[in-house]
C-alpha atoms as a PDB file:
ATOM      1  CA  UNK A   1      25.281 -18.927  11.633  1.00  0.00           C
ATOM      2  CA  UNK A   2      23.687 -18.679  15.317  1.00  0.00           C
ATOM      3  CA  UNK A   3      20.364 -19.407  16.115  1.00  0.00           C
ATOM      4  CA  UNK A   4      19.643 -15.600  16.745  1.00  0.00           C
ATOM      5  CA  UNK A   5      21.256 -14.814  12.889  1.00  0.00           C
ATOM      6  CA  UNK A   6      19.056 -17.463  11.786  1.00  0.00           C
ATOM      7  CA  UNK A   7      15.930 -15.972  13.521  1.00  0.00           C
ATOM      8  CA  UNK A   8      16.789 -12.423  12.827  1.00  0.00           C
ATOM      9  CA  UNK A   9      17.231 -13.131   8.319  1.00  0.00           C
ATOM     10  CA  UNK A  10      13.781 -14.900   8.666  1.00  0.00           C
ATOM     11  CA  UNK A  11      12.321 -11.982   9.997  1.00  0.00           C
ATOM     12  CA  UNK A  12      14.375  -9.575   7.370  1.00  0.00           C
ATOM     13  CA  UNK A  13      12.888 -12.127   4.612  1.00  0.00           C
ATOM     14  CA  UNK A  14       9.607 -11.453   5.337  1.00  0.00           C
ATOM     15  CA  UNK A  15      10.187  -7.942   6.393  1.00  0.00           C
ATOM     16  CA  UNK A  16      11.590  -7.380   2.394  1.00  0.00           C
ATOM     17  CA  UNK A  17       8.744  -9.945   1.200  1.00  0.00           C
ATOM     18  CA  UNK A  18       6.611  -7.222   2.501  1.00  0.00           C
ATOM     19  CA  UNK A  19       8.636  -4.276   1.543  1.00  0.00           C
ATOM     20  CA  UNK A  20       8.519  -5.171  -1.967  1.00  0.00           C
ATOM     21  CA  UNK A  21       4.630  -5.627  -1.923  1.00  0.00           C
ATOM     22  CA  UNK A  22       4.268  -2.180  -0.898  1.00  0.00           C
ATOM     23  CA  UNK A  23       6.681  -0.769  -3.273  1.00  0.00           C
ATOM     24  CA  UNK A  24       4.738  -2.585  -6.029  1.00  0.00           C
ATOM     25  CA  UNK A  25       1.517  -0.963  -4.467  1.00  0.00           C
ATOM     26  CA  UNK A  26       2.922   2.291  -4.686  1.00  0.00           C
ATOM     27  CA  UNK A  27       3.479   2.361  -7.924  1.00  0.00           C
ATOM     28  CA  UNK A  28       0.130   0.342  -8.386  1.00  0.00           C
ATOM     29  CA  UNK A  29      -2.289   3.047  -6.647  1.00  0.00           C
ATOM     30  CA  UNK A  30      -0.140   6.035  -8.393  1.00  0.00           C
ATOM     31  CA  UNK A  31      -0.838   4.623 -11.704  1.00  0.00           C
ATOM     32  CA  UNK A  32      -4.395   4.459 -10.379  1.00  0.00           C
ATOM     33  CA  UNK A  33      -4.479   8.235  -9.346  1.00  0.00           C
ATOM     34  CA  UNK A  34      -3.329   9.129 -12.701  1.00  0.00           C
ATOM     35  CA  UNK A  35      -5.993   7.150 -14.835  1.00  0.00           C
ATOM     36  CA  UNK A  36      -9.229   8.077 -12.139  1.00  0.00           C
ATOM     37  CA  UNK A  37      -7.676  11.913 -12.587  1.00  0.00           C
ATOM     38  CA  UNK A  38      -7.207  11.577 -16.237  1.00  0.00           C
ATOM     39  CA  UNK A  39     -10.967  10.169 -16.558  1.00  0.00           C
ATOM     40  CA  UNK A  40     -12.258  12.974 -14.538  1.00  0.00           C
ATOM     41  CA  UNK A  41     -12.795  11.376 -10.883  1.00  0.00           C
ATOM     42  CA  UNK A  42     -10.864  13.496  -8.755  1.00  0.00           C
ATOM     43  CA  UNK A  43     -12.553  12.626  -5.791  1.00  0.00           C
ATOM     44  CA  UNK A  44     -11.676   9.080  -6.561  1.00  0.00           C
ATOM     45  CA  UNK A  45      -7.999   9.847  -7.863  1.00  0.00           C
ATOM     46  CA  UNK A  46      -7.299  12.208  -4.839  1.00  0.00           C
ATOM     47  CA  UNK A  47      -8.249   8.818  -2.501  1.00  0.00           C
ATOM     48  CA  UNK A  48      -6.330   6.321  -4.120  1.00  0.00           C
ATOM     49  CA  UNK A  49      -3.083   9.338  -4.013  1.00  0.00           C
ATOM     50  CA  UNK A  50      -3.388   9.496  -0.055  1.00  0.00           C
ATOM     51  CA  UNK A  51      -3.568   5.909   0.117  1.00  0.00           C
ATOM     52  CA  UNK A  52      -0.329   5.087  -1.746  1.00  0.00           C
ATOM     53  CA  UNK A  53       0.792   7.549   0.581  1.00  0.00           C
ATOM     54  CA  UNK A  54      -0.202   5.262   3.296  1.00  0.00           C
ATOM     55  CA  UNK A  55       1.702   2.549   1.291  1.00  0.00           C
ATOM     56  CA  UNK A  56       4.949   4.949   0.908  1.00  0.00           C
ATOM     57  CA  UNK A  57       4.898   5.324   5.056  1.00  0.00           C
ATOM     58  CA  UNK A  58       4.741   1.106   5.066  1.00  0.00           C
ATOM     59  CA  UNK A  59       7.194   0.735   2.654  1.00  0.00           C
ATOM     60  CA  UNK A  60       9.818   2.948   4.402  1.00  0.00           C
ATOM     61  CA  UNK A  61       8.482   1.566   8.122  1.00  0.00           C
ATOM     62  CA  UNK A  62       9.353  -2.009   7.056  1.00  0.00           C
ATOM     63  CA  UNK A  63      12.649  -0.541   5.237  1.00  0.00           C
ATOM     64  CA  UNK A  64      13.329   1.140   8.516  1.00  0.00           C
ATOM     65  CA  UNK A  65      13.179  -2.457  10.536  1.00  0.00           C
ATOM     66  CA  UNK A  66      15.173  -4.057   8.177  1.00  0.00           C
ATOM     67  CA  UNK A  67      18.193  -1.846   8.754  1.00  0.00           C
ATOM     68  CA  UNK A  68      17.520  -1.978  12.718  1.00  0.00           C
ATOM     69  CA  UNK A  69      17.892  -5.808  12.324  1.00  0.00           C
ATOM     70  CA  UNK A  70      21.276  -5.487  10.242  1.00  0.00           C
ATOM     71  CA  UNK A  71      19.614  -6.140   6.516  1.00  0.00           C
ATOM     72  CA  UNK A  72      19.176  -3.998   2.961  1.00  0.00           C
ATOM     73  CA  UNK A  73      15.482  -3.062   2.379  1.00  0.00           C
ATOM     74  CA  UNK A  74      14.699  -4.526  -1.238  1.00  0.00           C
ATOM     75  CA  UNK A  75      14.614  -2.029  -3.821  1.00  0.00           C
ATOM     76  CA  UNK A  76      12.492  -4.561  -6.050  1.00  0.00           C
ATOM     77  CA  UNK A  77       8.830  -4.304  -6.388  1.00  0.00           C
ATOM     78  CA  UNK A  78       6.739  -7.638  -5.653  1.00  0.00           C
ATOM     79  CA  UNK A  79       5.321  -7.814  -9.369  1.00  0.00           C
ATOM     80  CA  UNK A  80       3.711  -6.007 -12.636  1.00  0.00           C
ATOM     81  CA  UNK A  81       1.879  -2.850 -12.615  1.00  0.00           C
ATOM     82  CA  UNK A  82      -1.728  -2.922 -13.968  1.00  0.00           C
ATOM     83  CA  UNK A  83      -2.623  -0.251 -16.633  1.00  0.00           C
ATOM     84  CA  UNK A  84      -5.242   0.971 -18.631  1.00  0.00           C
ATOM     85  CA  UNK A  85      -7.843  -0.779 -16.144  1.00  0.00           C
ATOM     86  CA  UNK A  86     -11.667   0.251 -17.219  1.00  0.00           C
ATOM     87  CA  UNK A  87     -12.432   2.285 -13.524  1.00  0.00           C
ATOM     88  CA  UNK A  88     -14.876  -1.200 -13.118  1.00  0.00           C
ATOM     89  CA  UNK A  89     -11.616  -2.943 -12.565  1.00  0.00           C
ATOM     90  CA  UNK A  90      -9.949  -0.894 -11.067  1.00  0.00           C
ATOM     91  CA  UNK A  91     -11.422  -1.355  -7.369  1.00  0.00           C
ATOM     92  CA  UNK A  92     -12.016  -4.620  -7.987  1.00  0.00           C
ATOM     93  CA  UNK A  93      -8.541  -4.929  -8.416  1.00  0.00           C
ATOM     94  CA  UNK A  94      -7.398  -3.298  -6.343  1.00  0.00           C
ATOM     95  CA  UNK A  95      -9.571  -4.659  -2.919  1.00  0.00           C
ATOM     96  CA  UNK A  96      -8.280  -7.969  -3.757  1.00  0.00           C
ATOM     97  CA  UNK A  97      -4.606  -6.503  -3.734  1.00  0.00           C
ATOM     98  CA  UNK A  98      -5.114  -5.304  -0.181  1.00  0.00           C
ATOM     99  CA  UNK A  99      -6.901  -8.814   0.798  1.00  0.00           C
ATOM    100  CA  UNK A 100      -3.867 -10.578  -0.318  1.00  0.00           C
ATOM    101  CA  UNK A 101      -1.652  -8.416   1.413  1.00  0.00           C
ATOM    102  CA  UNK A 102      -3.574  -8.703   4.885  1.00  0.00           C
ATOM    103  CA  UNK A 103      -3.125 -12.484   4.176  1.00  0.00           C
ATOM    104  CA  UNK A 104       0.328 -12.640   3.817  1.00  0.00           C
ATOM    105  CA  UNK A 105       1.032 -10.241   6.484  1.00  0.00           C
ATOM    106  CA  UNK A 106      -0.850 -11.970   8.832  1.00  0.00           C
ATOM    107  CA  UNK A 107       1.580 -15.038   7.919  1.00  0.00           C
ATOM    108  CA  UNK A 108       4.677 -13.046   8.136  1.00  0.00           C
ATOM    109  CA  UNK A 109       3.147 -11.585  11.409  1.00  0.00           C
ATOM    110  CA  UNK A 110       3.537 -15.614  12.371  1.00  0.00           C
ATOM    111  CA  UNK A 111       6.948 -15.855  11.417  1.00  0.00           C
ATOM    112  CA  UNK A 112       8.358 -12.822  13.178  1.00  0.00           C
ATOM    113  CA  UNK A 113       6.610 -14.561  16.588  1.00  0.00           C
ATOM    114  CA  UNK A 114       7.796 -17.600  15.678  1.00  0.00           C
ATOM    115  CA  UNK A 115      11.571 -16.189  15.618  1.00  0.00           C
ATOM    116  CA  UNK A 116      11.049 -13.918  18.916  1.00  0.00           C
ATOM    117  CA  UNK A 117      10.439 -10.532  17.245  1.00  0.00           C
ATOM    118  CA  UNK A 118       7.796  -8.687  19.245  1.00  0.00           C
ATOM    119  CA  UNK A 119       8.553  -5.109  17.591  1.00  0.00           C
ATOM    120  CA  UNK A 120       8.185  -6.543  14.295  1.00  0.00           C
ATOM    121  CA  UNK A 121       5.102  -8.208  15.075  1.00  0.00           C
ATOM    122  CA  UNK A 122       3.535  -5.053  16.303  1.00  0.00           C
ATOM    123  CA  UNK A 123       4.855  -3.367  13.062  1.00  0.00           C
ATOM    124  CA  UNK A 124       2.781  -6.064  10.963  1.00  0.00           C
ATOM    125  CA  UNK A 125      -0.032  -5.670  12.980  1.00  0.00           C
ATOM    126  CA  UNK A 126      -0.402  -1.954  12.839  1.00  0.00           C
ATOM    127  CA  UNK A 127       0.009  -1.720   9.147  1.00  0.00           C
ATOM    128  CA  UNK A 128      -2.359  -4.719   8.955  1.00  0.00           C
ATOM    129  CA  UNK A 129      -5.166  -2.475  10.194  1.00  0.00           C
ATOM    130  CA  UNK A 130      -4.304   0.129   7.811  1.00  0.00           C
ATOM    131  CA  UNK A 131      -4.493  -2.341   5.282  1.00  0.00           C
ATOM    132  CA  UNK A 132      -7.758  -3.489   6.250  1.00  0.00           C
ATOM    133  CA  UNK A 133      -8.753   0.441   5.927  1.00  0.00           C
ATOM    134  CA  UNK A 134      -7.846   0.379   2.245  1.00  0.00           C
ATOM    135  CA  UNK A 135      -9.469  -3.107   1.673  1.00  0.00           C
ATOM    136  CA  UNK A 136     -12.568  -1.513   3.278  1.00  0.00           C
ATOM    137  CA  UNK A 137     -12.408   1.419   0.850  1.00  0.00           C
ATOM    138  CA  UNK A 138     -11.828  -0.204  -2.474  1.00  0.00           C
ATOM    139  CA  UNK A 139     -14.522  -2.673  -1.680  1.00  0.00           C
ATOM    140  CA  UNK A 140     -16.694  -0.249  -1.134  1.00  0.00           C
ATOM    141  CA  UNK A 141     -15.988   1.892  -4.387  1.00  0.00           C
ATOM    142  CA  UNK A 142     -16.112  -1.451  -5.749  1.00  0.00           C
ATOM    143  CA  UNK A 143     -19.773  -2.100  -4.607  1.00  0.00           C
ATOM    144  CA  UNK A 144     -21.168   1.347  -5.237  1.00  0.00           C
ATOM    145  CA  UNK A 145     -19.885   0.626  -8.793  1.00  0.00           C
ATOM    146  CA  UNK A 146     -21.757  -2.315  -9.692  1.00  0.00           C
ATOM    147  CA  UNK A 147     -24.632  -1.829  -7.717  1.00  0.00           C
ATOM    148  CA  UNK A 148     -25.658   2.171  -8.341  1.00  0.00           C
ATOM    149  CA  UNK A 149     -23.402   2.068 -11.809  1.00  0.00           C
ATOM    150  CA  UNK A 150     -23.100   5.156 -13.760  1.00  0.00           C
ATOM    151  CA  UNK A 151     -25.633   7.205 -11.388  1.00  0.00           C
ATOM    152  CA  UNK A 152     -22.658   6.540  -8.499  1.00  0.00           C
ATOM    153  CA  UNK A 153     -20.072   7.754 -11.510  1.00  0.00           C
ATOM    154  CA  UNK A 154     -22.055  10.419 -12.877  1.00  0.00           C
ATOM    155  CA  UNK A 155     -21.967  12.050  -8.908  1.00  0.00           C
ATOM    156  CA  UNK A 156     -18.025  11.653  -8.787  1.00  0.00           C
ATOM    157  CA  UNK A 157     -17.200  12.968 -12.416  1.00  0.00           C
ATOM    158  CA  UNK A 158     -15.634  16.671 -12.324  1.00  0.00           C
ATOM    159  CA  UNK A 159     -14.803  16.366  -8.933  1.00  0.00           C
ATOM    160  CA  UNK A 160     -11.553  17.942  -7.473  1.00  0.00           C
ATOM    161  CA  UNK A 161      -8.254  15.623  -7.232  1.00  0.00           C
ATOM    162  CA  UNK A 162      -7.104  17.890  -5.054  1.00  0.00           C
ATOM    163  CA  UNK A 163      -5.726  16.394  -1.683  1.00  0.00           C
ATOM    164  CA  UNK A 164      -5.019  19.636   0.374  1.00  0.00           C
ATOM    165  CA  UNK A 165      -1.324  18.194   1.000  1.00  0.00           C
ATOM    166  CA  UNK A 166       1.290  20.734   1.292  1.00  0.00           C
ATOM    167  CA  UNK A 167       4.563  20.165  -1.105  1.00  0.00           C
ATOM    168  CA  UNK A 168       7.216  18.898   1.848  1.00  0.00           C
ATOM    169  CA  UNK A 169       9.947  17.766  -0.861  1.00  0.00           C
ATOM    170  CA  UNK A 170      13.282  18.291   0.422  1.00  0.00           C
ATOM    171  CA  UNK A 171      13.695  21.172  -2.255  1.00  0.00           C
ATOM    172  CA  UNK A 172      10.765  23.078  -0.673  1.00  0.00           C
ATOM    173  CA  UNK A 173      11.295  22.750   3.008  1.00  0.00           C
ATOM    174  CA  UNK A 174      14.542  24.659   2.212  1.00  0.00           C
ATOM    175  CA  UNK A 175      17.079  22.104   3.009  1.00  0.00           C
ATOM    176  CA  UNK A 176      19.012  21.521  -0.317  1.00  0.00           C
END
């Protein structure tokens, strides 16, 4: 193996390493959407379903990469999904997800410089602000919870889940 095949599956490593994280936050902050919506916080549940949209757009970005570089986006998710948390979990949970991500992007970030990949570094470091936009968010929520407790919960329960996004499935948009 060259030097440059070397370099390039070190980035594709990292690149899936990272790709499975979101896929495991997708399904994370979808679970999410469905317990907040279930327990009546649709403003809450419609948030977390637009950010694992964010996640979705990561995912396939890194997925996208990897094939550039000549590899197989991962298909596996990074670990267990969480269920059933109490909504005073939940955002703890989940702001310490997004914390651990920014860490470990910022390392594979490293790597991808350290093996000559600009574009891939600017990929980490776009979807590391993002990230840092979720983190923001959930610790927020998470704050509001324990400090203004079920006076903060009381406001958000009956609120609409709706997110105003328009169905673009391939079935609708006529192309099937």
């Amino acid at each position: 193996m060259s030097d440059k095949e070397k370099r390039r599956a070190n980035v594709i490593e990292v690149l899936n390493k990272a790709r499975a994280m979101e896929l495991q936050a997708i399904h994370q902050y979808m679970n999410h959407h469905y317990s907040l919506d279930d327990m009546d916080y649709g403003e809450l549940a419609a948030k977390m379903k637009l950010i694992a949209i964010d996640e979705m757009r990561h995912a396939e970005d890194f997925a996208e990469r990897i094939k550039e570089l000549g590899g197989e986006p991962t298909t596996s998710k990074a670990g267990p999904i969480e269920k059933r948390q109490p909504i005073d979990k939940i955002f703890v949970y989940d702001a310490e997800e997004e914390d651990n991500a920014i860490d470990a992007y910022n390392q594979f970030l490293l790597v991808c410089r350290e093996n000559g990949d600009s574009v891939s570094v600017k990929l980490f470091e776009e979807i590391i602000d993002d990230e840092q936009a979720h983190f923001n968010y959930f610790d927020a929520i998470k704050d509001h919870i324990e400090s203004l407790g079920d006076s903060y919960l009381s406001r958000i329960a009956g609120t609409s889940s709706a997110t105003g996004l328009a169905p673009q499935g391939f079935v609708i948009t006529g192309k099937g």
